[in-house]
Protein backbone atom coordinates (compact mmCIF):
# COMPACT_ATOMS: atom_id res chain seq x y z
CA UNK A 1 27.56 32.92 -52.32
CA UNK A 2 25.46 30.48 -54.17
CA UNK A 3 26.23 26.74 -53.36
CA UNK A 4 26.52 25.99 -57.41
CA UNK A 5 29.48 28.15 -57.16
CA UNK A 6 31.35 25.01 -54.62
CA UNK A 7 31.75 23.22 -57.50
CA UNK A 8 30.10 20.56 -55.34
CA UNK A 9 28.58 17.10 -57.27
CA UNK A 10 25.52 17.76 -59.79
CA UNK A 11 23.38 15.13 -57.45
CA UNK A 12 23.74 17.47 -53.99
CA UNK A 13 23.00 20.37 -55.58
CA UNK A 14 19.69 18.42 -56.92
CA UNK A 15 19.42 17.45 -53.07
CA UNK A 16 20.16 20.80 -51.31
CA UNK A 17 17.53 22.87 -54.17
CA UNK A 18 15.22 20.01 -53.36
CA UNK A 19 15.80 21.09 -49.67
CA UNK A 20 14.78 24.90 -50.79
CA UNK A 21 18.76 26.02 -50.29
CA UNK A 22 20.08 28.51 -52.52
CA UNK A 23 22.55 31.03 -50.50
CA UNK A 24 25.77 29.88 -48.18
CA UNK A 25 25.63 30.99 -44.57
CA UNK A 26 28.78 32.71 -43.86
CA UNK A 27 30.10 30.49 -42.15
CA UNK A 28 29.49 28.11 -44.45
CA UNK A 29 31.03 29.98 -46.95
CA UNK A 30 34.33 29.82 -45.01
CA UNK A 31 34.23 26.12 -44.12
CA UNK A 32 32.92 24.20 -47.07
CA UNK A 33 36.05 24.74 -49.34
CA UNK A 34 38.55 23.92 -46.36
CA UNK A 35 36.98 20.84 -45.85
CA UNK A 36 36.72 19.87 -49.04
CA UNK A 37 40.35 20.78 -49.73
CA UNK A 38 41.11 18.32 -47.08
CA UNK A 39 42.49 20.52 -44.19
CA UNK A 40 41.67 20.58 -40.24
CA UNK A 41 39.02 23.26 -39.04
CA UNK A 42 38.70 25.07 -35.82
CA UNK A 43 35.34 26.80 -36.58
CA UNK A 44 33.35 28.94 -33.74
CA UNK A 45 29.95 30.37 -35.02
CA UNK A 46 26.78 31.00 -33.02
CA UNK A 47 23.72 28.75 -32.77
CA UNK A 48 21.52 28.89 -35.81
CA UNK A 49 24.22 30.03 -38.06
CA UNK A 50 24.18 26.86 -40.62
CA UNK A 51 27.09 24.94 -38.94
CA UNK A 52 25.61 21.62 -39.71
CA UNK A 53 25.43 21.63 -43.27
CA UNK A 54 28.70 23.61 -43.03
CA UNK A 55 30.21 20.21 -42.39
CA UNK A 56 27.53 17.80 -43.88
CA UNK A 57 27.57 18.97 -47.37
CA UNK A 58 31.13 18.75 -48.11
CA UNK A 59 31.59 15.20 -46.39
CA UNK A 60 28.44 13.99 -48.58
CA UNK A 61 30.58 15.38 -51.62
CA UNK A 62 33.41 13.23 -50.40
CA UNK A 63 31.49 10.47 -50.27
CA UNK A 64 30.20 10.04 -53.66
CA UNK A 65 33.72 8.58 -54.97
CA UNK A 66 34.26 6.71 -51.62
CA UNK A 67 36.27 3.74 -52.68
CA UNK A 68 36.83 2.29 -49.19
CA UNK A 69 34.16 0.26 -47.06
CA UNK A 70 33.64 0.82 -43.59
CA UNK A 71 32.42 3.90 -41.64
CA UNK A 72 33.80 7.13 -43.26
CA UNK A 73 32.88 9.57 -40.75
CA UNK A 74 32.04 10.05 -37.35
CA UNK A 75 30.04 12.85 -35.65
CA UNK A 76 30.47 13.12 -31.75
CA UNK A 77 27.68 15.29 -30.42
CA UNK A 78 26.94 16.18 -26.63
CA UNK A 79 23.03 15.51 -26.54
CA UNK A 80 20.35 12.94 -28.31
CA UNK A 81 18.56 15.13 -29.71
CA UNK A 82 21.40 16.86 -31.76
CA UNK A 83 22.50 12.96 -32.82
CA UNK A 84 18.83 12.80 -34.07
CA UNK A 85 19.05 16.30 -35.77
CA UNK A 86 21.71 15.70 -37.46
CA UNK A 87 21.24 12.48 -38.90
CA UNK A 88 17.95 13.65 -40.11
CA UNK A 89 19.71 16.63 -42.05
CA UNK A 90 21.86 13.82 -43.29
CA UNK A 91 18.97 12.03 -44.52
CA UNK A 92 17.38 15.07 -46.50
CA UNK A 93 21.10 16.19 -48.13
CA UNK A 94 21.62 12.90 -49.00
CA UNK A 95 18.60 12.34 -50.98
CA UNK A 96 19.36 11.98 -54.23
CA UNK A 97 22.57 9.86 -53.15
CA UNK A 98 23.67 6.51 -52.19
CA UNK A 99 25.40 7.46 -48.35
CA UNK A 100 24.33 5.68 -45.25
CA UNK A 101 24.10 7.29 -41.77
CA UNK A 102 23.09 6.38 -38.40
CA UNK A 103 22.57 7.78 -34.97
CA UNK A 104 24.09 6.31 -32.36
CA UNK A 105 22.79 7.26 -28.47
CA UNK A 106 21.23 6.12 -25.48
CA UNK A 107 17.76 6.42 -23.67
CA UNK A 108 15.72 3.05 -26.40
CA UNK A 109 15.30 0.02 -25.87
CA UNK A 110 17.53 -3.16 -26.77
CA UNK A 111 15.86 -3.05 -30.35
CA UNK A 112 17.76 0.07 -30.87
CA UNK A 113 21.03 -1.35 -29.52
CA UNK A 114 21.02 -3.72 -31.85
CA UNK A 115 19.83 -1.91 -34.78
CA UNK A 116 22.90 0.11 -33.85
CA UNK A 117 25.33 -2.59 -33.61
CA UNK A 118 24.41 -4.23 -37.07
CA UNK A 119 24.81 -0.24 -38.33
CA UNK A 120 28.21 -0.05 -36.75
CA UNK A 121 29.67 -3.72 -37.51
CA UNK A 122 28.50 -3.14 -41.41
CA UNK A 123 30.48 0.20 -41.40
CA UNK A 124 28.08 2.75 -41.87
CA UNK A 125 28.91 5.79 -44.15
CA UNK A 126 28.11 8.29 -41.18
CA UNK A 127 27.97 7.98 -38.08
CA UNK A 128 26.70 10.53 -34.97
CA UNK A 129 26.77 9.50 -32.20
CA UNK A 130 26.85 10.69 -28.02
CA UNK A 131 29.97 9.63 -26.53
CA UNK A 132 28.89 7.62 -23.92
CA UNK A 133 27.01 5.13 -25.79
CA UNK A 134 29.43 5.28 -28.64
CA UNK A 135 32.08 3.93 -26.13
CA UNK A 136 29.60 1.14 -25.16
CA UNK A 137 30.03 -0.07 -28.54
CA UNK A 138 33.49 0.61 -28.99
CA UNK A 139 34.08 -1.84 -25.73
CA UNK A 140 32.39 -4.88 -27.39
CA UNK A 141 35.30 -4.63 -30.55
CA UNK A 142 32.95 -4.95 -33.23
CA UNK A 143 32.58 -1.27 -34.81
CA UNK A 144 34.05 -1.23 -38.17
CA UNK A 145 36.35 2.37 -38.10
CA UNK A 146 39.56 0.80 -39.65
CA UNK A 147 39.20 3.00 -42.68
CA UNK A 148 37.74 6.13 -41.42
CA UNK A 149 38.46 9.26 -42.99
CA UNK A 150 36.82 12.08 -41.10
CA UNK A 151 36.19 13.07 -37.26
CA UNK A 152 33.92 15.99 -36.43
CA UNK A 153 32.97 17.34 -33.14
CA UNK A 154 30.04 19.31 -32.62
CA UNK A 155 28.85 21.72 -29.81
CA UNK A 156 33.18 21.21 -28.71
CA UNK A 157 32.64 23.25 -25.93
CA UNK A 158 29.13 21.99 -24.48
CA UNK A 159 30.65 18.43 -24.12
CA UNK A 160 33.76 19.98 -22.48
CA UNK A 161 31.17 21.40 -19.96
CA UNK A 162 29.40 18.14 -19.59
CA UNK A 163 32.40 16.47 -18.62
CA UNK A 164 32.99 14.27 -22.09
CA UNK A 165 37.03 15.43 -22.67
CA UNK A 166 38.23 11.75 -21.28
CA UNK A 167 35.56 9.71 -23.32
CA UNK A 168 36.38 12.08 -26.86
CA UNK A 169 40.09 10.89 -26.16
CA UNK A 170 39.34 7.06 -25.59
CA UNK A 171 37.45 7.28 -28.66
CA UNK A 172 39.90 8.63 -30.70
CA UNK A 173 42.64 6.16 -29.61
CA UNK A 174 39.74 3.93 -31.62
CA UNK A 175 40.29 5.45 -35.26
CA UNK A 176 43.50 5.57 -37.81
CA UNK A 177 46.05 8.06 -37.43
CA UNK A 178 45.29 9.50 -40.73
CA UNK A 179 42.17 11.21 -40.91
CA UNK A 180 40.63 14.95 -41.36
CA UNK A 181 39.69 16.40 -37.64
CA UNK A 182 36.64 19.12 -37.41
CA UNK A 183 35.50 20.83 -34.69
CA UNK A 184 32.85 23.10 -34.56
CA UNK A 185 32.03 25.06 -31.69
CA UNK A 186 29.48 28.32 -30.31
CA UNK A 187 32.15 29.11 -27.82
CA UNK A 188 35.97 28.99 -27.84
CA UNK A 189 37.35 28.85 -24.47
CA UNK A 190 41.17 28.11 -23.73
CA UNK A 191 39.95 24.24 -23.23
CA UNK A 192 38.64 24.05 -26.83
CA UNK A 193 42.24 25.47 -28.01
CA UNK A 194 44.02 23.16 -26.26
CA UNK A 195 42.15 19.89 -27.43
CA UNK A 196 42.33 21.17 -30.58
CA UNK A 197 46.02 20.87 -30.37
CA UNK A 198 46.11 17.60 -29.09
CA UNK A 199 44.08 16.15 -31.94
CA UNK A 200 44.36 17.98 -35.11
CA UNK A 201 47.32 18.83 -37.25
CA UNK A 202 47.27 22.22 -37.97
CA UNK A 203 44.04 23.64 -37.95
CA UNK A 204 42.44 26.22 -40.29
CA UNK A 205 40.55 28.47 -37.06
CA UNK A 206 37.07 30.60 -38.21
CA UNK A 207 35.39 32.71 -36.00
CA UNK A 208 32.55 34.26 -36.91
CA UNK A 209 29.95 36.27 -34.60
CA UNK A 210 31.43 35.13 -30.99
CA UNK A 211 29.14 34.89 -28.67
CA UNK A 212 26.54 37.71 -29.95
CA UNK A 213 22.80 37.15 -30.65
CA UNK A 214 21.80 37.44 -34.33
CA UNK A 215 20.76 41.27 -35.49
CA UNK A 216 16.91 39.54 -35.63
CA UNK A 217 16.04 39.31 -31.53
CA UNK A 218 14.51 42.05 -29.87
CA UNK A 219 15.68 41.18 -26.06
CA UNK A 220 14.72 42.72 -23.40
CA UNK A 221 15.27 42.05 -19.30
CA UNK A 222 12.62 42.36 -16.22
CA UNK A 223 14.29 42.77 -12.83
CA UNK A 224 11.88 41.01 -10.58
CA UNK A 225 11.39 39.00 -7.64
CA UNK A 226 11.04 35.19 -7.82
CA UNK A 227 7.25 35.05 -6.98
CA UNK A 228 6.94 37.52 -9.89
CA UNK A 229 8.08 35.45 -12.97
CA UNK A 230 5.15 33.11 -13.29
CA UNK A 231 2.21 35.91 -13.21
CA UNK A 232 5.03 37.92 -15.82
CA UNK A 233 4.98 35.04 -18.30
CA UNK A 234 1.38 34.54 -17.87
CA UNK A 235 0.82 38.29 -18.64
CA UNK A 236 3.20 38.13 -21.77
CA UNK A 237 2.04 35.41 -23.20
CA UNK A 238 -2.14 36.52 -22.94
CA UNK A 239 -0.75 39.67 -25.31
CA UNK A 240 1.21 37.55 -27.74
CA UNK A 241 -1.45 35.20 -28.66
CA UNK A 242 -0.28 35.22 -32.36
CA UNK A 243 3.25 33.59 -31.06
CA UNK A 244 2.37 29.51 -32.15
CA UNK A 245 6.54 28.69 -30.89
CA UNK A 246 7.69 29.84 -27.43
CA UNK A 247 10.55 27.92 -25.25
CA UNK A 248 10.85 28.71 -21.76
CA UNK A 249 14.17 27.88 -20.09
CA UNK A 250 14.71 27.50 -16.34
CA UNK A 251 17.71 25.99 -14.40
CA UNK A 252 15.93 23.01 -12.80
CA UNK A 253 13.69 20.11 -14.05
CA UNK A 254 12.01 21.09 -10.73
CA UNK A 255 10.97 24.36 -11.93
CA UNK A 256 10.22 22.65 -15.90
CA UNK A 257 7.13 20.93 -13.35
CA UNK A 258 6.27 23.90 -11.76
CA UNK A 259 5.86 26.56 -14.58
CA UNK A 260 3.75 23.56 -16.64
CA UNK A 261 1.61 23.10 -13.65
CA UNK A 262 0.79 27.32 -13.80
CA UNK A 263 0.77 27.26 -17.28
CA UNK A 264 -1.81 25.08 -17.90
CA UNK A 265 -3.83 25.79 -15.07
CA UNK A 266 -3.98 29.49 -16.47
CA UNK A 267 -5.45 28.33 -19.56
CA UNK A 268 -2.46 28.41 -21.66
CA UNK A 269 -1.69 24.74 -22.79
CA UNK A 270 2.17 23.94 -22.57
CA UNK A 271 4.61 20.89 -22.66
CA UNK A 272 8.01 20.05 -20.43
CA UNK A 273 10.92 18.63 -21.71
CA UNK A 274 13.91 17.16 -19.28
CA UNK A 275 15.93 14.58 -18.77
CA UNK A 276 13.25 13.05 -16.30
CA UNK A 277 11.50 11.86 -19.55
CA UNK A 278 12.09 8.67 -21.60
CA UNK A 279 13.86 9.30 -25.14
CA UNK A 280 10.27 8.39 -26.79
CA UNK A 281 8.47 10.89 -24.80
CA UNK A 282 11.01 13.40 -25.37
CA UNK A 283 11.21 12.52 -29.03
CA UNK A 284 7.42 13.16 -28.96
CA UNK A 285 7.33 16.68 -26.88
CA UNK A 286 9.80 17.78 -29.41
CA UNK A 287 7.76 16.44 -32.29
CA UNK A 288 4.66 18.61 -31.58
CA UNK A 289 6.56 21.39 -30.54
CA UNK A 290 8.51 21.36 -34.37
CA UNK A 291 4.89 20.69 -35.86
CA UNK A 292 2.92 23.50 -33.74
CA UNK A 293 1.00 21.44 -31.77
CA UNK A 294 2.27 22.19 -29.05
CA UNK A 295 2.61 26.39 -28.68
CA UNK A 296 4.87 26.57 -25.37
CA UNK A 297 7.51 24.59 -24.31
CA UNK A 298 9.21 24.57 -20.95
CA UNK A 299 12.90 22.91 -20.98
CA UNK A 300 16.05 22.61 -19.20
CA UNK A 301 19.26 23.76 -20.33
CA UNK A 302 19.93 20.37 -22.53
CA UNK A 303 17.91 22.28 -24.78
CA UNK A 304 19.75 25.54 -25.50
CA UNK A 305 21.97 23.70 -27.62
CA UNK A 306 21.53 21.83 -30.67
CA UNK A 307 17.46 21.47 -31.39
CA UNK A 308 16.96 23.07 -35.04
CA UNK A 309 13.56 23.82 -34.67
CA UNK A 310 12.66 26.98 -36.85
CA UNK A 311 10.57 29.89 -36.70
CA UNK A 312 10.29 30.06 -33.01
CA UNK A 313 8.87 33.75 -32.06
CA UNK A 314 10.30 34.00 -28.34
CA UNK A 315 12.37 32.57 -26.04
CA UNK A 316 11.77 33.31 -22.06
CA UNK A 317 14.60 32.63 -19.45
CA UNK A 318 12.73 31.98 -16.21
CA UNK A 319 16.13 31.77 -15.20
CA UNK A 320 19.44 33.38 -15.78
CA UNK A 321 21.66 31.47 -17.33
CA UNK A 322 25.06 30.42 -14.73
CA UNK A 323 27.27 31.75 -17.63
CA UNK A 324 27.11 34.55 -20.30
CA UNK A 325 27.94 32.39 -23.29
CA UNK A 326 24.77 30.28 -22.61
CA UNK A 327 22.78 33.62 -22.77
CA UNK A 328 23.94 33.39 -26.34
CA UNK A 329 22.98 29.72 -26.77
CA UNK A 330 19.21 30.39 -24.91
CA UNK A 331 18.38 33.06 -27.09
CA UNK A 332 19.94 32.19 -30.39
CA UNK A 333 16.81 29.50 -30.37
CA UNK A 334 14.77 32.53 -31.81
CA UNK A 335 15.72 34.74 -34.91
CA UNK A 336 17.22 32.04 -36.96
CA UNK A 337 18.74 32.88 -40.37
CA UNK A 338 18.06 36.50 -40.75
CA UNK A 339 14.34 35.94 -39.05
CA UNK A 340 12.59 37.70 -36.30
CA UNK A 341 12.34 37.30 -32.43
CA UNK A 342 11.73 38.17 -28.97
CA UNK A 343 14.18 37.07 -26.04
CA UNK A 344 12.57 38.08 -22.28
CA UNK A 345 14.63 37.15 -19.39
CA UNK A 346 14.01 37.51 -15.59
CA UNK A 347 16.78 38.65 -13.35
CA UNK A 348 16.57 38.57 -9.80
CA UNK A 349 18.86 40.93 -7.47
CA UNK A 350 21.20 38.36 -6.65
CA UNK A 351 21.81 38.13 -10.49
CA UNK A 352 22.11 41.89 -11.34
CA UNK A 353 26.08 41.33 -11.88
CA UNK A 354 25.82 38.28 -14.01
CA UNK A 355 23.59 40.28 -16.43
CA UNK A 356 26.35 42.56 -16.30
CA UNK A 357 29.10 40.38 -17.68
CA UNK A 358 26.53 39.26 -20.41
CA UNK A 359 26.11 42.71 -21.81
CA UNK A 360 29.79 43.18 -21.78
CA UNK A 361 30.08 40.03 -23.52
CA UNK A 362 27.85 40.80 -26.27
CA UNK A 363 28.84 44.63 -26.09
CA UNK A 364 25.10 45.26 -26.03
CA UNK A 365 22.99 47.09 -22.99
CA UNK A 366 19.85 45.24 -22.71
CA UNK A 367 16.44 47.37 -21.77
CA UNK A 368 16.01 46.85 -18.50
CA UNK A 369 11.90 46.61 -17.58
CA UNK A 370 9.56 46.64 -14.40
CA UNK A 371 6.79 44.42 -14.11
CA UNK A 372 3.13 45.49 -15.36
CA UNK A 373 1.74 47.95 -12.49
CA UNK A 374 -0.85 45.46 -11.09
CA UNK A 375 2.04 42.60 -10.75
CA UNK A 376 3.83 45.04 -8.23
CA UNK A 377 7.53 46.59 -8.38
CA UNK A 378 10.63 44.67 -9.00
CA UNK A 379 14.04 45.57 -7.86
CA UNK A 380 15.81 48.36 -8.89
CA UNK A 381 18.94 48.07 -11.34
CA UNK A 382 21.87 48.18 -8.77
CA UNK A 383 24.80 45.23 -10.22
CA UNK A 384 27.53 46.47 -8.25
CA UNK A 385 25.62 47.12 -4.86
CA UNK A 386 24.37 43.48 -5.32
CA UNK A 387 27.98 42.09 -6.01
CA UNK A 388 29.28 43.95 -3.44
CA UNK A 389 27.46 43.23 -0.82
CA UNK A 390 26.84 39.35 -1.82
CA UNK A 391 27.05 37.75 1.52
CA UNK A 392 25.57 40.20 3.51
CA UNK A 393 22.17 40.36 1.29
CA UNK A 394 21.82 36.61 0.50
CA UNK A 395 23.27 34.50 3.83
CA UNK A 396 19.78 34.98 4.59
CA UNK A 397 17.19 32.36 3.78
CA UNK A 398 14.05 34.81 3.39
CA UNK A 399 12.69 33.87 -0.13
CA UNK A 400 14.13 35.81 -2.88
CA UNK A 401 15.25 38.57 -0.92
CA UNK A 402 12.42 40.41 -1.88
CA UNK A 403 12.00 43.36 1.54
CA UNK A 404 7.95 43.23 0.90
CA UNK A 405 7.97 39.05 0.79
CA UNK A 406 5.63 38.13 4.09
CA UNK A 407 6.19 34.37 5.83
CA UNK A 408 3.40 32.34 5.52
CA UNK A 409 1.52 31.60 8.89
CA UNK A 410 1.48 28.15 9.87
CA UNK A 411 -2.21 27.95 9.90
């Protein structure tokens, strides 16, 4: 479906051909005309799938007869850098219009506070902001929502994870009674449902795609040992050398150190991203990595989520994810919109099982690889032995449980 055929305003179609869109995602083929006919959504779609201008386009439609001053709508998003995302996809949509938009979130300095202040007192058309900072703001009684006409929550069930269901209510005891409620979601677990009761009226629910990767990733698994993953990647990425986008996820900003420090020292140039940086730096990292500068990036699971950064050709997990649905979120960074990609992840005995309940998940059985012949053999593929027999093979502190791993001497 072409997006002339929304009957959308003559001056965001300019903006979203100027923006080289033509064709409707599904999903936002299913949401755009909901919203616009003014009626709650429940929508769950995966990563990648066009949920942001799903939700952007027809609220910019909105606002081109917006009568009221004052903020019109706010965006609640779990992470900084989907804030920043966002209002930059504002931005370009918005073009050829008149709306205003800021993102609201911590990590600057007191110049941004204050930028964000003056942005919230004035009444802002759009707002996205993080929920802690958000309620920062909201504490000082100055933010203008009195007439606001639209809620939307993004990435509903990552800021369920992070803890953010008490702050999303106190915010909402902030705005009118009256107003349109959307939440988007990758995921829809029971907690998502039951929110969704408590703050919309009636919800129109869309799911499209739960918790599958896109058609477009080739992914494939490597049952090693822990000592084994570094000289793995190392060996991947020497026969990939035509890959300029590659995100490697690991569980730890310990491990984001680490896998730099090889990386680099191996001759293959790469950036970490984690909460241990400042927002500028990680503003920065992310800016290279978008631009090609930078070829490899190592990150923590605060990126899985959220970071629209196209055309990346693989995504590595150096770790398994805890649960299946952020399998889903990991590798839906690669093979956006009908593209290509590669997804490699390491499992470790311990993890056999959990790779189990991920291919049931995505009713998919992922090839299962050894590592190259000179690297030495990995583990064989045994989830229910592993399960089984949990605490009896991993009470033990021997590293990674691999039978050939030798202590150290202490000389």
């Amino acid at each position: 479906m072409k997006f002339t055929e929304f009957n959308l305003n003559e001056q965001l179609i300019e903006a979203i051909s100027y923006m080289n869109f033509e064709t409707a995602t599904p999903i936002q083929e299913q949401v755009i005309p909901i919203i616009l006919d003014g009626k709650d959504v429940i929508a769950c779609a995966q990563t990648g799938t066009g949920k942001t201008g799903g939700f952007v386009l027809p609220i910019l439609n909105k606002l081109i007869d917006k009568k009221n001053s004052g903020a019109d709508t706010l965006i609640i998003v779990p992470t900084r850098e989907l804030a920043i995302q966002i209002e930059q996809q504002i931005q370009g949509f918005s073009y050829f219009l008149s709306a205003s938009s800021i993102a609201v979130y911590g990590g600057g300095d007191g110049g941004d506070w204050e930028i964000q202040k003056s942005a919230l007192k004035a009444g802002t058309d759009i707002v996205v902001a993080t929920p802690g900072k958000l309620l920062s703001h909201l504490n000082m009684g100055y933010v203008n929502f009195k007439n606001l006409k639209h809620l939307i929550l993004d990435e509903a069930d990552k800021m369920l994870d992070m803890g953010f269901v008490d702050d999303l209510k106190t915010i909402i005891s902030f705005l009118p009674k009256e107003h349109q409620t959307l939440m988007f979601s990758a995921t829809m677990p029971v907690g998502i449902k039951q929110l969704a009761k408590k703050i919309s009226r009636n919800p129109i629910e869309i799911s499209l795609s739960i918790s599958k990767p896109a058609e477009g990733v080739d992914q494939k698994v490597y049952l090693v040992y822990e000592e084994q993953k570094v000289k793995i990647i190392k060996h991947l990425l020497h026969d990939r050398k035509d890959y300029d986008s590659i995100i490697i996820f690991t569980s730890t900003k310990s491990k984001v150190s680490e896998i730099v420090r090889a990386l680099n020292t191996s001759g293959l140039p790469s950036k970490g991203i984690s909460s241990n940086l400042d927002q500028d730096e990680r503003e920065e990292v992310l800016m290279n990595f978008r631009s090609k500068k930078t070829r490899i990036l190592v990150a923590t699971d605060v990126m899985s989520r959220g970071i629209d950064i196209k055309e990346i050709n693989m995504v590595i997990n150096f770790d398994l994810p805890q649960d299946a649905e952020d399998y889903v979120h990991r590798v839906g960074r690669t093979a956006r919109v009908n593209a290509k990609g590669e997804a490699v992840t390491f499992v470790i005995p311990k993890e056999m099982y959990k790779l189990r309940n991920i291919e049931r998940l995505i009713e998919k059985e992922i090839p299962k690889l050894q590592p190259p012949e000179d690297i030495g053999r990995g583990p064989k593929w045994s989830p229910e032995k592993f399960k089984a027999n949990n605490k009896k093979h991993f009470h033990k502190k021997k590293k990674n449980y691999n039978p050939n791993y030798k202590k150290p001497s202490k000389s």
